[in-house]
PDB file of N, CA and C in Angstrom:
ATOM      1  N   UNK A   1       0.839  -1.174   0.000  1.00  0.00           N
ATOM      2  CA  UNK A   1       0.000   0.000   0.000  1.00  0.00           C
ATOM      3  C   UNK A   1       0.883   1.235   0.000  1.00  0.00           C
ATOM      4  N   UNK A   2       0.384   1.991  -0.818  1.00  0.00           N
ATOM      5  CA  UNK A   2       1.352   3.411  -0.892  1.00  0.00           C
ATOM      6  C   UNK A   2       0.758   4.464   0.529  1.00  0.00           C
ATOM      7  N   UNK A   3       1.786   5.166   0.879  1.00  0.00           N
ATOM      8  CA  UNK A   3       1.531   5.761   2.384  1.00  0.00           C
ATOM      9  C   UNK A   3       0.447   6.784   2.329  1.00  0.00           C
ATOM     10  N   UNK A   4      -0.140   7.437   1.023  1.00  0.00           N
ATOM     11  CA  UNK A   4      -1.654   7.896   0.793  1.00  0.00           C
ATOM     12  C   UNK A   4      -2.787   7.248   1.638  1.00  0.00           C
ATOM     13  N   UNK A   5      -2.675   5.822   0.988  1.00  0.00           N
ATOM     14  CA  UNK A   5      -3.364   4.836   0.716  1.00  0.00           C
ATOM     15  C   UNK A   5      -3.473   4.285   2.711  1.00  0.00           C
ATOM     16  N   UNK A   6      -2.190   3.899   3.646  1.00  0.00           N
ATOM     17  CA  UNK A   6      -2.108   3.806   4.724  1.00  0.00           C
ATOM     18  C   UNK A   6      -2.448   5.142   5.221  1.00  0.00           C
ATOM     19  N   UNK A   7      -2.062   6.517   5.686  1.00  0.00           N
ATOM     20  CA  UNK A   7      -2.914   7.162   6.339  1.00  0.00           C
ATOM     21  C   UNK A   7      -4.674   6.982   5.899  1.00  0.00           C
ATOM     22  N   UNK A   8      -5.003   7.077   4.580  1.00  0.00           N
ATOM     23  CA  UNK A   8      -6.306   6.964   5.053  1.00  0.00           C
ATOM     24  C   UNK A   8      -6.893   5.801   5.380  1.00  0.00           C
ATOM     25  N   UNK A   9      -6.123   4.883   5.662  1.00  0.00           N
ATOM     26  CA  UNK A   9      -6.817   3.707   6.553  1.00  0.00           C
ATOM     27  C   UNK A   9      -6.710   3.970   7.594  1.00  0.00           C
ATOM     28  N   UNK A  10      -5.877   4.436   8.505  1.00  0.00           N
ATOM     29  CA  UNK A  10      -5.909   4.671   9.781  1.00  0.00           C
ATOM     30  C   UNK A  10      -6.853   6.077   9.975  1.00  0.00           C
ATOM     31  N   UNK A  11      -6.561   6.939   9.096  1.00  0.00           N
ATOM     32  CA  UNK A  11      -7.824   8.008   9.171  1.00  0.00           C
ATOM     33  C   UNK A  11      -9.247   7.249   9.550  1.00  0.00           C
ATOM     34  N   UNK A  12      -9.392   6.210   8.710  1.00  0.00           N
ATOM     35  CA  UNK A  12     -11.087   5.765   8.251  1.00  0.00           C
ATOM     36  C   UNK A  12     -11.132   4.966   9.671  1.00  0.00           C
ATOM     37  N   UNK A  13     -10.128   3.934  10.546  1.00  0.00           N
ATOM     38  CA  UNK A  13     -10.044   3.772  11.421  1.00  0.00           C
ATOM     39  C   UNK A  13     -10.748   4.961  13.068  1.00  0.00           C
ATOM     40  N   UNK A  14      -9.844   5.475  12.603  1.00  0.00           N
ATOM     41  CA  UNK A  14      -9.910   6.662  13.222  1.00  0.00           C
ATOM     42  C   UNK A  14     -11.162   7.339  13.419  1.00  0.00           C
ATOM     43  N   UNK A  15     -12.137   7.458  12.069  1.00  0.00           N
ATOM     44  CA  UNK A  15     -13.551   7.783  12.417  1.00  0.00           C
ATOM     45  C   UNK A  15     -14.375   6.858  12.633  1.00  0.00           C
ATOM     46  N   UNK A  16     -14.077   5.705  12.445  1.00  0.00           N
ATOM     47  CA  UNK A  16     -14.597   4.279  12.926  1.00  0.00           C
ATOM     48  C   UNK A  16     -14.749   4.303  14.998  1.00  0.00           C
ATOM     49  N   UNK A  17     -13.606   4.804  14.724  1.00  0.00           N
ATOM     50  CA  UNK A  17     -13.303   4.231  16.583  1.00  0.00           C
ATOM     51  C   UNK A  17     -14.538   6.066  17.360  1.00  0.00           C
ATOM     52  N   UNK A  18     -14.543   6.955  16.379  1.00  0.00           N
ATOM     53  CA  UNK A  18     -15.194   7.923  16.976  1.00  0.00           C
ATOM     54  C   UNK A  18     -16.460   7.627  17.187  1.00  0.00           C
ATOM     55  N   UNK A  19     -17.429   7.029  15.653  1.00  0.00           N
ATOM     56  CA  UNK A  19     -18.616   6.427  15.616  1.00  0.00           C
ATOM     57  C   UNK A  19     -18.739   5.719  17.026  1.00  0.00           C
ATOM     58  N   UNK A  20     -18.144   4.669  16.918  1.00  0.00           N
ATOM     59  CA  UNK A  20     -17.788   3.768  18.030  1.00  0.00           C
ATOM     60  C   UNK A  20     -18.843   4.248  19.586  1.00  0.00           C
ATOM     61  N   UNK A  21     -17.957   5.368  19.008  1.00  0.00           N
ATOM     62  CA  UNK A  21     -17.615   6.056  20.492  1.00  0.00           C
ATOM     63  C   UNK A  21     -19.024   6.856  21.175  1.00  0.00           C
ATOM     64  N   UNK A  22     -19.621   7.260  20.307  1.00  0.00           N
ATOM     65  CA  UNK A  22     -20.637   7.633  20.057  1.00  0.00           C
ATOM     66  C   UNK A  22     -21.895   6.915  20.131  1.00  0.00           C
ATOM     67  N   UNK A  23     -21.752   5.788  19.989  1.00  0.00           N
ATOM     68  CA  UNK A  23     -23.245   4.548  19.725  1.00  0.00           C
ATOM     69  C   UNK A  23     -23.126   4.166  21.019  1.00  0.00           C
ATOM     70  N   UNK A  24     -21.749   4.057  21.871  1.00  0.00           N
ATOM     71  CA  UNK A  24     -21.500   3.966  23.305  1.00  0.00           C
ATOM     72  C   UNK A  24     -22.265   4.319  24.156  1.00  0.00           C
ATOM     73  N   UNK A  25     -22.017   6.143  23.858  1.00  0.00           N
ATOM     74  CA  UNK A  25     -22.671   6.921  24.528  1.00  0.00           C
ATOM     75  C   UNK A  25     -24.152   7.040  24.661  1.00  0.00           C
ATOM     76  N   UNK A  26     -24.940   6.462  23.001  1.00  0.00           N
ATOM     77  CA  UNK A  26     -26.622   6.380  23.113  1.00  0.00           C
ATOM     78  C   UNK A  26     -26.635   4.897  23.891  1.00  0.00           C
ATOM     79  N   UNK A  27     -26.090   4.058  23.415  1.00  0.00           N
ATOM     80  CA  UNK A  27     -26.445   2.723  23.698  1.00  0.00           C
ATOM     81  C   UNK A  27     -25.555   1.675  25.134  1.00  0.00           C
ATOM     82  N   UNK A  28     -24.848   2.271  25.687  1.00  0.00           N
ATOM     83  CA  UNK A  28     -23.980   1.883  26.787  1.00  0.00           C
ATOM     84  C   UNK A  28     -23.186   0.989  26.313  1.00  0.00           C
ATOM     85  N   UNK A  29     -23.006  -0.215  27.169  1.00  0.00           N
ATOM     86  CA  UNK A  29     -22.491  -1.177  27.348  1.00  0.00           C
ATOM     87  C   UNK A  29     -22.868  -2.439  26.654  1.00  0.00           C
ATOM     88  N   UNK A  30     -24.271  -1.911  25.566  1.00  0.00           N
ATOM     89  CA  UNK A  30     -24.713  -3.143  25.037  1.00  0.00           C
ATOM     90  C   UNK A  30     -23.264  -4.377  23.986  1.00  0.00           C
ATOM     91  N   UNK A  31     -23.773  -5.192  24.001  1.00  0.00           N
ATOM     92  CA  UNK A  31     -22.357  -6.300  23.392  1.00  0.00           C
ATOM     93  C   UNK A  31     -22.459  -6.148  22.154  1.00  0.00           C
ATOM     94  N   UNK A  32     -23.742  -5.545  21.517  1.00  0.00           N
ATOM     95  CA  UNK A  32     -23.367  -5.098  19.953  1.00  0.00           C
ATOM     96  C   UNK A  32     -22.342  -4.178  19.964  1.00  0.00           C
ATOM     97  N   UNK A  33     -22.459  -2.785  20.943  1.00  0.00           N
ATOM     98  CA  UNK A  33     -21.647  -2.342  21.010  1.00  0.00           C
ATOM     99  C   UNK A  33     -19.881  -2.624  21.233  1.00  0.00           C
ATOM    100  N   UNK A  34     -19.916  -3.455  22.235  1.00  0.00           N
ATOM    101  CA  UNK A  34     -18.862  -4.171  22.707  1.00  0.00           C
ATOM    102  C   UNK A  34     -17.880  -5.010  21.589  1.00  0.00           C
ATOM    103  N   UNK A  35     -19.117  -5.563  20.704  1.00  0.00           N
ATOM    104  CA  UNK A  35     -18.442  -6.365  19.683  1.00  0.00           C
ATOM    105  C   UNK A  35     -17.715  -5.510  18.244  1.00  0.00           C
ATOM    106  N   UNK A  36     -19.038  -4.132  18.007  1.00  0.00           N
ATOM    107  CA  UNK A  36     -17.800  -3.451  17.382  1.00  0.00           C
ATOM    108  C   UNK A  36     -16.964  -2.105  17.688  1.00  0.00           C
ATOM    109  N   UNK A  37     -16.613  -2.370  18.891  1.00  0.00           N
ATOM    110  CA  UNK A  37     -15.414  -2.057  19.213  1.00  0.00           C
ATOM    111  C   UNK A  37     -14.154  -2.666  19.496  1.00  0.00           C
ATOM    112  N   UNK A  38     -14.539  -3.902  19.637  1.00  0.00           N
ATOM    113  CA  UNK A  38     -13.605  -4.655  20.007  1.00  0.00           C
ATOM    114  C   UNK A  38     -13.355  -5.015  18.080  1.00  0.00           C
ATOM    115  N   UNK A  39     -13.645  -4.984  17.370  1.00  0.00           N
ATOM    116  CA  UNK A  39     -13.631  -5.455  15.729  1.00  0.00           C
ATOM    117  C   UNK A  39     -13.023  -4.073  15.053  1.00  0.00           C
ATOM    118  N   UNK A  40     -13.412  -2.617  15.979  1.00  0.00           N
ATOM    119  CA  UNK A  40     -12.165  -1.476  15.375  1.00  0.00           C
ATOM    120  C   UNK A  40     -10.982  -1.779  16.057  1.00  0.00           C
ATOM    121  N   UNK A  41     -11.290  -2.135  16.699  1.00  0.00           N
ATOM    122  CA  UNK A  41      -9.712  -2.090  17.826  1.00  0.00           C
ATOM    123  C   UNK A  41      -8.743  -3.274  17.064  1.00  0.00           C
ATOM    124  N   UNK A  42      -9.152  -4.746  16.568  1.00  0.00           N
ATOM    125  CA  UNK A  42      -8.420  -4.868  16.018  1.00  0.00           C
ATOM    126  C   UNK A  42      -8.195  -4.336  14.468  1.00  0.00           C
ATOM    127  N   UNK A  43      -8.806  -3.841  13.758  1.00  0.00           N
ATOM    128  CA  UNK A  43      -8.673  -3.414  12.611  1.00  0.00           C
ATOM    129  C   UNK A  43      -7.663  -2.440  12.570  1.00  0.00           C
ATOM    130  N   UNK A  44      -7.327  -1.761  13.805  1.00  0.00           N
ATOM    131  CA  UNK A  44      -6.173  -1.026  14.400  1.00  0.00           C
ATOM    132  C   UNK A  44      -4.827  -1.610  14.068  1.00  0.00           C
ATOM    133  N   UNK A  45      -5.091  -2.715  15.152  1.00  0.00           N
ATOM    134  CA  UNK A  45      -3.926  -3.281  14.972  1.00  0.00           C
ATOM    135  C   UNK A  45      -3.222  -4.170  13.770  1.00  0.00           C
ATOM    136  N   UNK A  46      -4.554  -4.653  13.023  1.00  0.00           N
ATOM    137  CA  UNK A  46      -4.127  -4.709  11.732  1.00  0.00           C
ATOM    138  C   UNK A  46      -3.460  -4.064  10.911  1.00  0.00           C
ATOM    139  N   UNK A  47      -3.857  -3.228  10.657  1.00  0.00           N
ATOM    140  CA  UNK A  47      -3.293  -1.527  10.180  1.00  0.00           C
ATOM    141  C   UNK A  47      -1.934  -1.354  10.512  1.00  0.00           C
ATOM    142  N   UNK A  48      -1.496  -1.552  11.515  1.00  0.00           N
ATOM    143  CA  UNK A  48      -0.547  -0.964  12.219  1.00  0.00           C
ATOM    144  C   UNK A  48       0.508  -2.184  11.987  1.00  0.00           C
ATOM    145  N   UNK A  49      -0.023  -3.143  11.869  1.00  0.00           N
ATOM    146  CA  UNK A  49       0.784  -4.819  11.491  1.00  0.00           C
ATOM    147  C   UNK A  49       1.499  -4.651  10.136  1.00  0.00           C
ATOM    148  N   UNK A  50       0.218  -4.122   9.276  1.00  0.00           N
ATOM    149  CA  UNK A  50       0.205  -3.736   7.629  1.00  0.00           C
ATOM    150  C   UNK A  50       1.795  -2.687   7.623  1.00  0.00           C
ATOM    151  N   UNK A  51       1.023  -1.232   8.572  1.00  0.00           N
ATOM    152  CA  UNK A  51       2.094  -0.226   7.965  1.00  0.00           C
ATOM    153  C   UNK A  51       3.778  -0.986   8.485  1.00  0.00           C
ATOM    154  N   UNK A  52       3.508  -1.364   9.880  1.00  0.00           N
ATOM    155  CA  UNK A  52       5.157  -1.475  10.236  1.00  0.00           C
ATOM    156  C   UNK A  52       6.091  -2.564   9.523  1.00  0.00           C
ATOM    157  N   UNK A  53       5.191  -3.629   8.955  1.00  0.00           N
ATOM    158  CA  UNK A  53       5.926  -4.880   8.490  1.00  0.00           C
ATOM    159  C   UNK A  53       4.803  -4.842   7.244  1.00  0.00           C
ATOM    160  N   UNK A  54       4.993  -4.630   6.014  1.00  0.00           N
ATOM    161  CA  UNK A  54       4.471  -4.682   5.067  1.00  0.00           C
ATOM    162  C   UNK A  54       4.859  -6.184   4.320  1.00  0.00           C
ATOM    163  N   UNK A  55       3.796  -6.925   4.022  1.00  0.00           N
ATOM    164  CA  UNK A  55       4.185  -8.199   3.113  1.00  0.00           C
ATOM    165  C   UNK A  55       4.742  -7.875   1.759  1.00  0.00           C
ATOM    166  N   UNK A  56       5.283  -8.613   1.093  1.00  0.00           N
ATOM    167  CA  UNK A  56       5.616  -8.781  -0.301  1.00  0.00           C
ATOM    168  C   UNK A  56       4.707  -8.332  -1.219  1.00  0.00           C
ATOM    169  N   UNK A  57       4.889  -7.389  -2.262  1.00  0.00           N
ATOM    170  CA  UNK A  57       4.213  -6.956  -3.085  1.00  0.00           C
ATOM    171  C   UNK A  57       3.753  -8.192  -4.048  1.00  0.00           C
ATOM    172  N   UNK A  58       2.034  -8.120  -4.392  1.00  0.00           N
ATOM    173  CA  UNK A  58       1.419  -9.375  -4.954  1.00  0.00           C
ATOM    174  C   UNK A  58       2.375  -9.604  -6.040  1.00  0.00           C
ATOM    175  N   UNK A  59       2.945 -10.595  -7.050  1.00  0.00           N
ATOM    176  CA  UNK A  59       3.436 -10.454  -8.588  1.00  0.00           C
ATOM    177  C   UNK A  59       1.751 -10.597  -9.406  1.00  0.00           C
ATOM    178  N   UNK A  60       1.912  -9.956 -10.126  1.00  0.00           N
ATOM    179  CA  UNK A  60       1.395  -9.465 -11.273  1.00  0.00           C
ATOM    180  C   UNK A  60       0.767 -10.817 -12.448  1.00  0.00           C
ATOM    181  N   UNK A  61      -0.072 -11.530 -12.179  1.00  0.00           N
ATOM    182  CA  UNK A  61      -0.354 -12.797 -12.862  1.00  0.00           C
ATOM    183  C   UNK A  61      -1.296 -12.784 -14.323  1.00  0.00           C
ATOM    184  N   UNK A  62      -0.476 -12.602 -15.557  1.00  0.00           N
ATOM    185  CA  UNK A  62      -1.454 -12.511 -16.377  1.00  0.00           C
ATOM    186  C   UNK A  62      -2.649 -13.015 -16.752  1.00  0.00           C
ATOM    187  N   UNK A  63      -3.744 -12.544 -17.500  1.00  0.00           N
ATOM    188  CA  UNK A  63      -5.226 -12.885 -17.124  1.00  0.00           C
ATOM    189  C   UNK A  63      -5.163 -14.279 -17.883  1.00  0.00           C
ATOM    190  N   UNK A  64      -5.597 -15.437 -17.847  1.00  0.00           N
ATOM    191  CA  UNK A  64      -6.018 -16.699 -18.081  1.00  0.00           C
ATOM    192  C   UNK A  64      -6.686 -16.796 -19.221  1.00  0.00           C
ATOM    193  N   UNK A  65      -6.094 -17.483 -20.340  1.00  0.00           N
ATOM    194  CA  UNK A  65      -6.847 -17.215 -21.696  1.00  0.00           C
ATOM    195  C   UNK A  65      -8.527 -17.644 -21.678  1.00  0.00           C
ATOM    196  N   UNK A  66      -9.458 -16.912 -22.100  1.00  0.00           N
ATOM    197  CA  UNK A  66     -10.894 -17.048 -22.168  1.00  0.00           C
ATOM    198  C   UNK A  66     -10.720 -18.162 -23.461  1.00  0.00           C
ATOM    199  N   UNK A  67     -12.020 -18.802 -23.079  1.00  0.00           N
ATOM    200  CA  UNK A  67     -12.200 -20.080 -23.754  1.00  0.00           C
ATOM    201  C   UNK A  67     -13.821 -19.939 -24.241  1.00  0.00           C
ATOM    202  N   UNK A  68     -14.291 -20.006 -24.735  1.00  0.00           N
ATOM    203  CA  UNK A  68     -15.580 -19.924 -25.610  1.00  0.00           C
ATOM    204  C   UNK A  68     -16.661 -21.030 -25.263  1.00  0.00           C
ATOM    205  N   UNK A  69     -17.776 -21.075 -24.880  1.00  0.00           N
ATOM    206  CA  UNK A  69     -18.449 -21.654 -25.026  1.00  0.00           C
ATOM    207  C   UNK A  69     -19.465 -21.838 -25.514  1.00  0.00           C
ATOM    208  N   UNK A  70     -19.369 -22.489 -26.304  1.00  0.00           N
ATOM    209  CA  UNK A  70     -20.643 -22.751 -27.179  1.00  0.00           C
ATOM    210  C   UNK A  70     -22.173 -22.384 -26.544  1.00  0.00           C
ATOM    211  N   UNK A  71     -23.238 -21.397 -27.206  1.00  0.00           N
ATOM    212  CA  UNK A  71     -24.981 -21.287 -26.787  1.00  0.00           C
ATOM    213  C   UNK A  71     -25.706 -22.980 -27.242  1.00  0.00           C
ATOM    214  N   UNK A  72     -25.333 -23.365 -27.854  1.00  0.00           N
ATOM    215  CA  UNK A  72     -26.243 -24.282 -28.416  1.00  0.00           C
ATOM    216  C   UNK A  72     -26.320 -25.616 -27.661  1.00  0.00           C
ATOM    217  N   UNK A  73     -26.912 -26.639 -27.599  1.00  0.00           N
ATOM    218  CA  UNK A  73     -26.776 -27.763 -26.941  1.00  0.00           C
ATOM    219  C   UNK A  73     -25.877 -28.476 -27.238  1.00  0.00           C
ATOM    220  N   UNK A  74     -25.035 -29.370 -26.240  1.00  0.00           N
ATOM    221  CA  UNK A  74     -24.310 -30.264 -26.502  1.00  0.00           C
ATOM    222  C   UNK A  74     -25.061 -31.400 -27.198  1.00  0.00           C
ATOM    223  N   UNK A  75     -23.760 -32.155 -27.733  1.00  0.00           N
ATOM    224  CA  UNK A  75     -23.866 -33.511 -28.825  1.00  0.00           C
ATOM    225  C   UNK A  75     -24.207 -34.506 -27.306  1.00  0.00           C
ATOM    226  N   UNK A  76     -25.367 -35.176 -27.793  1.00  0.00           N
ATOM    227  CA  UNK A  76     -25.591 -36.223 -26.580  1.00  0.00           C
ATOM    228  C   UNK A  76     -24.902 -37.357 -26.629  1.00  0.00           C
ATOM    229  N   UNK A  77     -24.046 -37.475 -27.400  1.00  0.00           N
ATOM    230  CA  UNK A  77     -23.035 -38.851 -27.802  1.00  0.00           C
ATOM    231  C   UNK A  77     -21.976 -38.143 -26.691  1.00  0.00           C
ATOM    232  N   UNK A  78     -21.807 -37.365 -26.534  1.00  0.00           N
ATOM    233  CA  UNK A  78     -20.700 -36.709 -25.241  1.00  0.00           C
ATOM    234  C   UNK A  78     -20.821 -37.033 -23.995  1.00  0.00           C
ATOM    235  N   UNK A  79     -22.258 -37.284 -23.644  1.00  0.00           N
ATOM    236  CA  UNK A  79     -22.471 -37.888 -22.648  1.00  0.00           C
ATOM    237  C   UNK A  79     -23.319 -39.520 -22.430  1.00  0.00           C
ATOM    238  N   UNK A  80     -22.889 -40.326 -23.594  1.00  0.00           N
ATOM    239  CA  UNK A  80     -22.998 -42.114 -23.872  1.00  0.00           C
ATOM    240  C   UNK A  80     -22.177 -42.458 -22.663  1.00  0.00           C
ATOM    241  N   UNK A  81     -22.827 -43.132 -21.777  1.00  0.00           N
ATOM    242  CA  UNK A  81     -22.692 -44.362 -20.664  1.00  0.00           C
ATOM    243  C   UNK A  81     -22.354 -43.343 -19.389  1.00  0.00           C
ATOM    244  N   UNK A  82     -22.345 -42.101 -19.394  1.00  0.00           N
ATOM    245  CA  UNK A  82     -22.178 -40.898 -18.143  1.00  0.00           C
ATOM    246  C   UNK A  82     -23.313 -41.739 -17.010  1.00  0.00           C
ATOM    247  N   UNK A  83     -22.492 -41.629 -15.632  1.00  0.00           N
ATOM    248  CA  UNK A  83     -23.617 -41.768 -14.716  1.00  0.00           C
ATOM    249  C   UNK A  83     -24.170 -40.168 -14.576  1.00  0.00           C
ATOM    250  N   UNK A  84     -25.372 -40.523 -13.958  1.00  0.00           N
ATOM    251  CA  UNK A  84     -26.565 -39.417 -14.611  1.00  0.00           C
ATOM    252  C   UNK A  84     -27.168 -39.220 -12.392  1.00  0.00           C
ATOM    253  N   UNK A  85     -26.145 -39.681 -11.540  1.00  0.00           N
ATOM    254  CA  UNK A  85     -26.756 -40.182 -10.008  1.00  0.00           C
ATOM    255  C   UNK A  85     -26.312 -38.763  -9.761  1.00  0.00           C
ATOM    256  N   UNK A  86     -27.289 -37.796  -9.302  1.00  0.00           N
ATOM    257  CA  UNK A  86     -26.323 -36.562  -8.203  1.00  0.00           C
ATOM    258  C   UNK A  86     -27.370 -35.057  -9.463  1.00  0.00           C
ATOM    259  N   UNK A  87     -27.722 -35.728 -10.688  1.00  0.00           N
ATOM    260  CA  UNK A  87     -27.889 -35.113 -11.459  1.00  0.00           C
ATOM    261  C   UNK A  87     -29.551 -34.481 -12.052  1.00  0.00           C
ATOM    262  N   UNK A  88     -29.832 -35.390 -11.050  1.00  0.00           N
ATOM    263  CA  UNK A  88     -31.294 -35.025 -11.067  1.00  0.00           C
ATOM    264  C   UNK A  88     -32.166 -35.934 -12.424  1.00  0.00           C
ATOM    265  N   UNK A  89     -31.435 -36.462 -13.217  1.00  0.00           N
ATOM    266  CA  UNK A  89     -32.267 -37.481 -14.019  1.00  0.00           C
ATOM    267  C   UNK A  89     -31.885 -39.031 -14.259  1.00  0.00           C
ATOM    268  N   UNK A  90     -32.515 -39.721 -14.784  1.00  0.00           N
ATOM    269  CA  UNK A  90     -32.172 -41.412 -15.211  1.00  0.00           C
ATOM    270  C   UNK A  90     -32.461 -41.521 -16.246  1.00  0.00           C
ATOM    271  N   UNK A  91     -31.194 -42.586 -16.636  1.00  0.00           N
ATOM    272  CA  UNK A  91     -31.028 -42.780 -18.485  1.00  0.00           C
ATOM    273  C   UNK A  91     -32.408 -43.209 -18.755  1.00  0.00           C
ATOM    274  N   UNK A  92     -33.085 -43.729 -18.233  1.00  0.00           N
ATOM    275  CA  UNK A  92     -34.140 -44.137 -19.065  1.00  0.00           C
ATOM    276  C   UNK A  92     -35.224 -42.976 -19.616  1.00  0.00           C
ATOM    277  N   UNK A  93     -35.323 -42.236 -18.648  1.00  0.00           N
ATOM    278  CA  UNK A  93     -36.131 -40.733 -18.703  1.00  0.00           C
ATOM    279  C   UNK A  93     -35.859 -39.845 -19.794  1.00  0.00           C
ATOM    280  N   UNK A  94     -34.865 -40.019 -20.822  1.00  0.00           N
ATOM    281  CA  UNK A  94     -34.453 -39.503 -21.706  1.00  0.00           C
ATOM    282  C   UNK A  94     -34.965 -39.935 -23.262  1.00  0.00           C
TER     283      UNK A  94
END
């Protein structure tokens, strides 16, 4: 992450933990509350995991050649002697 990109996570953090702070004050001690604060608090420390020890930049994986598939129905000789169990029909039903 470019250091733009890290302050405004800890910014957005930052108004996270104010909200927080605030739903506190209407709502006390309830454990919704409890739970997201305790879920900014680590998002904190995530953050802070991120900026001080940054992982390896992803490599760059080119996109996977697209393959075409045919609109029309398949050749039913493609599927001669296929079990048909899991599939919702029986050879004979055909």
């Amino acid at each position: 992450m470019s250091t733009s990109e890290m302050m405004e996570l800890h910014r957005t953090i930052g108004h996270l933990r104010q909200c927080v702070g605030s739903l506190r004050s209407v709502y006390g001690d309830a454990s919704a509350v409890r739970r997201l604060a305790n879920d900014v608090e680590r998002l904190g420390i995530d953050a802070s995991d991120l900026d001080e020890s940054p992982p390896r930049l992803a490599q760059q994986v080119p996109p996977a050649e697209r393959v075409a598939v045919p609109e029309g129905p398949y050749d039913q000789s493609l599927w001669q002697g296929a079990d048909d169990e899991g599939v919702g029909g029986h050879p004979h039903e055909r």
